[in-house]
Protein backbone atom coordinates (compact mmCIF):
# COMPACT_ATOMS: atom_id res chain seq x y z
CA UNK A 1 16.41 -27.47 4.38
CA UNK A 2 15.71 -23.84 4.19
CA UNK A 3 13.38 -22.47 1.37
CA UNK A 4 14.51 -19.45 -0.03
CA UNK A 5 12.82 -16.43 -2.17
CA UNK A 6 13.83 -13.46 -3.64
CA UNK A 7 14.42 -10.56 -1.20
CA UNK A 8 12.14 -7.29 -2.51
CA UNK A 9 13.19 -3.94 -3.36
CA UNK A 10 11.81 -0.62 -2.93
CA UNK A 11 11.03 1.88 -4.96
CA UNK A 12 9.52 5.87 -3.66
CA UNK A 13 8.68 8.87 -5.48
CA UNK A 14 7.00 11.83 -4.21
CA UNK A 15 4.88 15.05 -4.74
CA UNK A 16 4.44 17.91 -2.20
CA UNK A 17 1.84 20.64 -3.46
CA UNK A 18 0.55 24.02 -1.61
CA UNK A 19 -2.85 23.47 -3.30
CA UNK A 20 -4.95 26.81 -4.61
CA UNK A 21 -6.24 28.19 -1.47
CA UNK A 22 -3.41 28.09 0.97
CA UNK A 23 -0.32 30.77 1.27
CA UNK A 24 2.26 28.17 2.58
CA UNK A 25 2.97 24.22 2.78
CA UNK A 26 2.62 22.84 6.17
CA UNK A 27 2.94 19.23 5.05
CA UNK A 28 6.53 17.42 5.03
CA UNK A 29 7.59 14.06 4.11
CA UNK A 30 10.98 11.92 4.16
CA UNK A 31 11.89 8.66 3.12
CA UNK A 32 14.81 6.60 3.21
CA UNK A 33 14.87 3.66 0.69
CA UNK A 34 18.37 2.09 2.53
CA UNK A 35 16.68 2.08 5.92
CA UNK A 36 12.96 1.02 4.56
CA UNK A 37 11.63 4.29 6.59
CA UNK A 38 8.83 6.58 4.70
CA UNK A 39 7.00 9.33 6.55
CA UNK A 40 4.34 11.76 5.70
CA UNK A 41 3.67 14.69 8.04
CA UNK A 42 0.35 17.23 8.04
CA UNK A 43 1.54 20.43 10.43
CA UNK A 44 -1.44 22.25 12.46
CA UNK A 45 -1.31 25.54 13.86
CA UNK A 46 -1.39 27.86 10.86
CA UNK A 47 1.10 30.22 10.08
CA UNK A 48 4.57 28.71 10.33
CA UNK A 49 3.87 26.36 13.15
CA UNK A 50 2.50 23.96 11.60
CA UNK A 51 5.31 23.68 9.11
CA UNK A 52 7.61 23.65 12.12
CA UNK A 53 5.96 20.85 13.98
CA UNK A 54 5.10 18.50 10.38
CA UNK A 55 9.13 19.21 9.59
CA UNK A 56 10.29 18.56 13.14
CA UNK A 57 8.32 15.34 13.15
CA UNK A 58 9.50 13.70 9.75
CA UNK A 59 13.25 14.93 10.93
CA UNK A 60 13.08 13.18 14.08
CA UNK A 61 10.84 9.67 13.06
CA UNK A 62 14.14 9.36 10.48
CA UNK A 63 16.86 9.90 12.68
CA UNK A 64 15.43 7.75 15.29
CA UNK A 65 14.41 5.16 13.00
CA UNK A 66 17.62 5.21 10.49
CA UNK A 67 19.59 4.88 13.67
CA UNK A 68 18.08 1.51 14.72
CA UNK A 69 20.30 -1.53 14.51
CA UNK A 70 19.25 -5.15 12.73
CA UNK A 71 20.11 -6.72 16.26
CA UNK A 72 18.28 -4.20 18.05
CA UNK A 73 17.00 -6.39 20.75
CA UNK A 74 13.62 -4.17 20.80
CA UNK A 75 10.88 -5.17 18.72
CA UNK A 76 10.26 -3.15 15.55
CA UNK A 77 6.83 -2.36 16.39
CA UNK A 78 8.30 -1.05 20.28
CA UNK A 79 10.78 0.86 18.53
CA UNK A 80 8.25 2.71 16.32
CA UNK A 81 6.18 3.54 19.41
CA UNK A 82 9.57 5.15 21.63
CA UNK A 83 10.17 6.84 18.33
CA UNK A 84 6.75 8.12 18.01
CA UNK A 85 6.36 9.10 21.94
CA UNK A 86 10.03 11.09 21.26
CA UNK A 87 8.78 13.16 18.17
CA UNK A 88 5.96 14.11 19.75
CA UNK A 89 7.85 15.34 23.36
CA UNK A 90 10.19 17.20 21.00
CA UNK A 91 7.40 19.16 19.55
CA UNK A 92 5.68 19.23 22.65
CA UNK A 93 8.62 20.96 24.60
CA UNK A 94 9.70 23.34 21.28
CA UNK A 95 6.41 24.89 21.15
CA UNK A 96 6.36 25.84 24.93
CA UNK A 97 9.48 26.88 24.59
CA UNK A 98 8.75 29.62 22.35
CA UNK A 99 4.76 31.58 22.50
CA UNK A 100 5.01 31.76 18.70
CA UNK A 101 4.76 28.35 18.27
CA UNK A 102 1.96 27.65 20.81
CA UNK A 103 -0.43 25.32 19.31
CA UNK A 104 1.18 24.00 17.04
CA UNK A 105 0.94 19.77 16.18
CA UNK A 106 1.44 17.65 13.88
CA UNK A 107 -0.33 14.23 11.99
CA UNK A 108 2.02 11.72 11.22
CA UNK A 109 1.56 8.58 8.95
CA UNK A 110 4.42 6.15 8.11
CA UNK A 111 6.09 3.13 7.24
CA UNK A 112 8.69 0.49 8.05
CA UNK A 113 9.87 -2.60 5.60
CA UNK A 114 11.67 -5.09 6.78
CA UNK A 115 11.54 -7.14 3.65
CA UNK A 116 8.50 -8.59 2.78
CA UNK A 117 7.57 -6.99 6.28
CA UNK A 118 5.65 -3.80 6.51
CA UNK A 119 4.87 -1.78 9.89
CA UNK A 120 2.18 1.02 9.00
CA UNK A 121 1.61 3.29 11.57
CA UNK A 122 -0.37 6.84 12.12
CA UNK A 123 -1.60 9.98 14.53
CA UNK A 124 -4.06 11.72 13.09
CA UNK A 125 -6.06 11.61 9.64
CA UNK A 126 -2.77 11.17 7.07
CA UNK A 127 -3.67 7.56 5.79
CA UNK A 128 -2.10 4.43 3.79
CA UNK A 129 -3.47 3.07 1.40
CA UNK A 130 -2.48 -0.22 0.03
CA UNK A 131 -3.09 -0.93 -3.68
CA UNK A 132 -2.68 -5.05 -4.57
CA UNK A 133 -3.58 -6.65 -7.86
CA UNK A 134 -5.80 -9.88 -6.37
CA UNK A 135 -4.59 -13.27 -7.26
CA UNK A 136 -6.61 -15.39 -9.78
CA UNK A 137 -9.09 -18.02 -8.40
CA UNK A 138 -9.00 -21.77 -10.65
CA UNK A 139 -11.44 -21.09 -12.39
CA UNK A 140 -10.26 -17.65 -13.11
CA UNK A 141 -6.70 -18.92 -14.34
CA UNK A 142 -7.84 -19.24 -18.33
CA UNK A 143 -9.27 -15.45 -18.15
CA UNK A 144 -7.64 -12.96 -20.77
CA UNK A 145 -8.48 -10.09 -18.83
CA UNK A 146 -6.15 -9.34 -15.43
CA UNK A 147 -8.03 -8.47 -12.45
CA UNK A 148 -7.49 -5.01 -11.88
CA UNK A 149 -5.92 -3.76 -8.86
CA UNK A 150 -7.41 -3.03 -5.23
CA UNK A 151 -6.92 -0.37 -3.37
CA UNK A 152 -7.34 -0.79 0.62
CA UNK A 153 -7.24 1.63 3.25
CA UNK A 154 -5.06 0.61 5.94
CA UNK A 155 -4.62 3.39 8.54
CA UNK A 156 -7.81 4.14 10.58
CA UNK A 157 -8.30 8.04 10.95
CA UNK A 158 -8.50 9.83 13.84
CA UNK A 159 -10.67 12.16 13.49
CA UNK A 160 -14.11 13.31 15.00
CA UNK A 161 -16.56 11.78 12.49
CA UNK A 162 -14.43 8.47 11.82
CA UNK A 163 -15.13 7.92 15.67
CA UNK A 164 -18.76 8.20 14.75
CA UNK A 165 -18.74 6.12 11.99
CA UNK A 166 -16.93 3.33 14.04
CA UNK A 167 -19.69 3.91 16.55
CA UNK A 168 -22.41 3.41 13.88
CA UNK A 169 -23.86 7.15 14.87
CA UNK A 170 -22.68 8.70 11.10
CA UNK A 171 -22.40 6.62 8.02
CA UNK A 172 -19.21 7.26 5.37
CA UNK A 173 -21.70 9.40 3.55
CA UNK A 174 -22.78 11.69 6.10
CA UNK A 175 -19.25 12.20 7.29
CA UNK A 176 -17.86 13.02 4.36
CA UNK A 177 -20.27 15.87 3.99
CA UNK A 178 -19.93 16.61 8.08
CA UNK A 179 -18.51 20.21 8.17
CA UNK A 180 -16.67 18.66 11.17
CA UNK A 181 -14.43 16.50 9.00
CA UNK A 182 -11.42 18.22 9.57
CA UNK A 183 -11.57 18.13 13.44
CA UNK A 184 -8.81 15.54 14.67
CA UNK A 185 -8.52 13.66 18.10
CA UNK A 186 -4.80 12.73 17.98
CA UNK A 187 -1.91 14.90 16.80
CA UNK A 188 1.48 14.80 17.72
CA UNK A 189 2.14 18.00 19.69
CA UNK A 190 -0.52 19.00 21.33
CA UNK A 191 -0.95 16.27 24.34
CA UNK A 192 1.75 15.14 27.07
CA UNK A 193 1.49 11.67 25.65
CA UNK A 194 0.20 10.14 22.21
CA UNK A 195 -0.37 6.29 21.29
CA UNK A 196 0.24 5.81 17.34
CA UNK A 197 -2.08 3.08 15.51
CA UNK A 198 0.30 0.14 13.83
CA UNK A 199 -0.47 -2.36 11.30
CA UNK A 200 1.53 -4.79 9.63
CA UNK A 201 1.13 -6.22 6.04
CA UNK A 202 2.93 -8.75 4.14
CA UNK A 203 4.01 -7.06 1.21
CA UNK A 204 3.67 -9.04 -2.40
CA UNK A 205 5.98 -7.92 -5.76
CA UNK A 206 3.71 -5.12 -7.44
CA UNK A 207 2.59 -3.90 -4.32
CA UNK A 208 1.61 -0.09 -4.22
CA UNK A 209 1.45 1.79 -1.14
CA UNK A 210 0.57 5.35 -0.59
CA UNK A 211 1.30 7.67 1.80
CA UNK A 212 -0.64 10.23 1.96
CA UNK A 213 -2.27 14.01 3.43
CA UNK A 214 -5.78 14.64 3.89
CA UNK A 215 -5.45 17.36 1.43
CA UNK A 216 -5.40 14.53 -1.18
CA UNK A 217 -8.43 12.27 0.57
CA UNK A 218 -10.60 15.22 1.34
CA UNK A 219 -10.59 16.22 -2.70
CA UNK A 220 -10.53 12.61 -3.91
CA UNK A 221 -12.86 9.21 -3.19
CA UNK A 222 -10.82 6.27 -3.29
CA UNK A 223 -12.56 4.96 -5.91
CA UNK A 224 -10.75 7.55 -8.33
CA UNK A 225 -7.62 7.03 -5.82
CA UNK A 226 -7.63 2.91 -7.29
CA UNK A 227 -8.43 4.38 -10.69
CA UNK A 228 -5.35 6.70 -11.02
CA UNK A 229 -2.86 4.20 -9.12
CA UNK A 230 -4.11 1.59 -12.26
CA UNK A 231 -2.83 3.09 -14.42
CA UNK A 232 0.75 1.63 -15.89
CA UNK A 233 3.00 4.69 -15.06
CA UNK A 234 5.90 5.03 -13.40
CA UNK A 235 5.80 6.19 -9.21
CA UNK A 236 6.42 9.97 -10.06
CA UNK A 237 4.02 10.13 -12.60
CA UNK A 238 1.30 8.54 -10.35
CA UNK A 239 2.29 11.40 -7.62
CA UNK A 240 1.58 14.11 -10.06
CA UNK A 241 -1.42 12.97 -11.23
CA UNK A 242 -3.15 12.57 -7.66
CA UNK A 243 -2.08 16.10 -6.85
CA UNK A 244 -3.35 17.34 -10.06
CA UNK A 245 -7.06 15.38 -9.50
CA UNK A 246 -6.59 17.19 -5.67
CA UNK A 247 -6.31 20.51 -7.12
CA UNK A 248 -8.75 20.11 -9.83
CA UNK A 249 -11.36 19.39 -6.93
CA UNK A 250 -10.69 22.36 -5.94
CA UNK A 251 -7.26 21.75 -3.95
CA UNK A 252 -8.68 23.79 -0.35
CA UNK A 253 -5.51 22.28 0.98
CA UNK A 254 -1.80 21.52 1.18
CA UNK A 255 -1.30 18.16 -0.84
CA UNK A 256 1.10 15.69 -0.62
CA UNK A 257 1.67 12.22 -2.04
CA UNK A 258 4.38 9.63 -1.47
CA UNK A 259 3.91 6.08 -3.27
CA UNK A 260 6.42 3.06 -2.22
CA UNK A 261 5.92 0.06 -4.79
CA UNK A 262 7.65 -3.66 -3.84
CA UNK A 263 9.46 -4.77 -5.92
CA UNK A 264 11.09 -8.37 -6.71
């Protein structure tokens, strides 16, 4: 006898914003609900490169990963990495294939469902967060007042000063003040060879997840990140709202928000 449950749904929305001090947007994103793919792209390089490589990068993570087959006899979480490894040779070989376009990278942060399944995975310092309302203890069960939701970071930067916190020589503090904050240690783009970071999560009805560019986390704690995503409003209202807190931090960067929510 087989148990069954309810299969979940998906639903996106998402916000893309130049922010108040820079001339261009060199973050992209892409989604496809039918294929459970999401993607969030941060370009490097200034100018127009970095709008090249963030655009070449979402473009190529969906194709590859909108292609795949349910009997594909790879394992998701292979698949992800070939995909990854590809986007980043296909930057790799564009921008030394043309000298106005030298430099140029890319961060990458994205997601896979597979139902209940979710494969997070990321280069560079665009993150997921997760956002979960916790379940009631016993003796919690007779409360009037809901727990509020939790938000959890799930990617794990890679940047300078996260390696130092993770080594225990800078706490969260001091790097967020660290006018090296902004200096990455994996991009796709700028090496022969890249290894992203994967996670997988079980995904519950109500779940939020957000997708996100360090233009939003540099302007924003998470602690008003859990306080915004709270609040009872639908997906593209919740974009808009962390892009306007971004730019009303002062918005020093491009900006961009996606949010996936499970539904059942």
């Amino acid at each position: 006898m087989h148990l069954t449950t309810a299969p979940l749904h998906y639903a996106v929305a998402a916000v893309s914003d130049v922010g108040k001090k820079r001339p261009g947007n060199e973050d992209s994103f892409g989604y496809s609900v039918e294929h459970g793919v999401y993607v969030v792209c941060d370009g490097l390089g200034g100018a127009a490169a970095g709008e090249v490589a963030s655009s070449m990068a979402v473009d190529e993570v969906l194709r590859l990963l909108t292609n795949r087959t349910v009997d594909e006899k790879a394992p998701l979480h292979t698949w992800i990495e070939e995909t990854v490894h590809a986007a980043n040779k296909v930057i790799l070989t564009r921008a030394q294939s043309d000298r106005n376009l030298t430099g140029m990278g890319t961060t990458l942060v994205g997601m896979v469902t597979e139902g209940s399944r979710v494969l997070i995975f990321n280069v560079g310092d665009s993150r997921c967060y997760l956002m979960r309302r916790p379940a009631l203890d016993q003796s919690e069960e007779n409360q009037s007042t809901p727990q509020q939701p939790r938000l959890q970071l799930i990617s794990i930067d890679h940047s300078l000063v996260q390696e130092q916190v993770r080594l225990g020589r800078m706490t969260r503090a001091e790097a967020a003040r660290s006018p090296f904050r902004s200096i990455i240690t994996r991009a796709l783009g700028t090496q022969s060879d890249v290894e992203p970071d994967l996670f997988e999560v079980e995904a519950e009805p109500g779940d939020i997840f957000l997708l996100c560019s360090d233009g939003l986390t540099s302007e924003v704690s998470d602690a008003e990140i859990e306080s915004l995503l709270a609040e009872d409003q639908p997906l593209d209202k919740l974009c808009v709202s962390l892009v306007a807190a971004a730019n009303e931090a002062g918005g020093r960067d491009n900006i961009t928000c996606l949010l996936v929510r499970a539904e059942g």
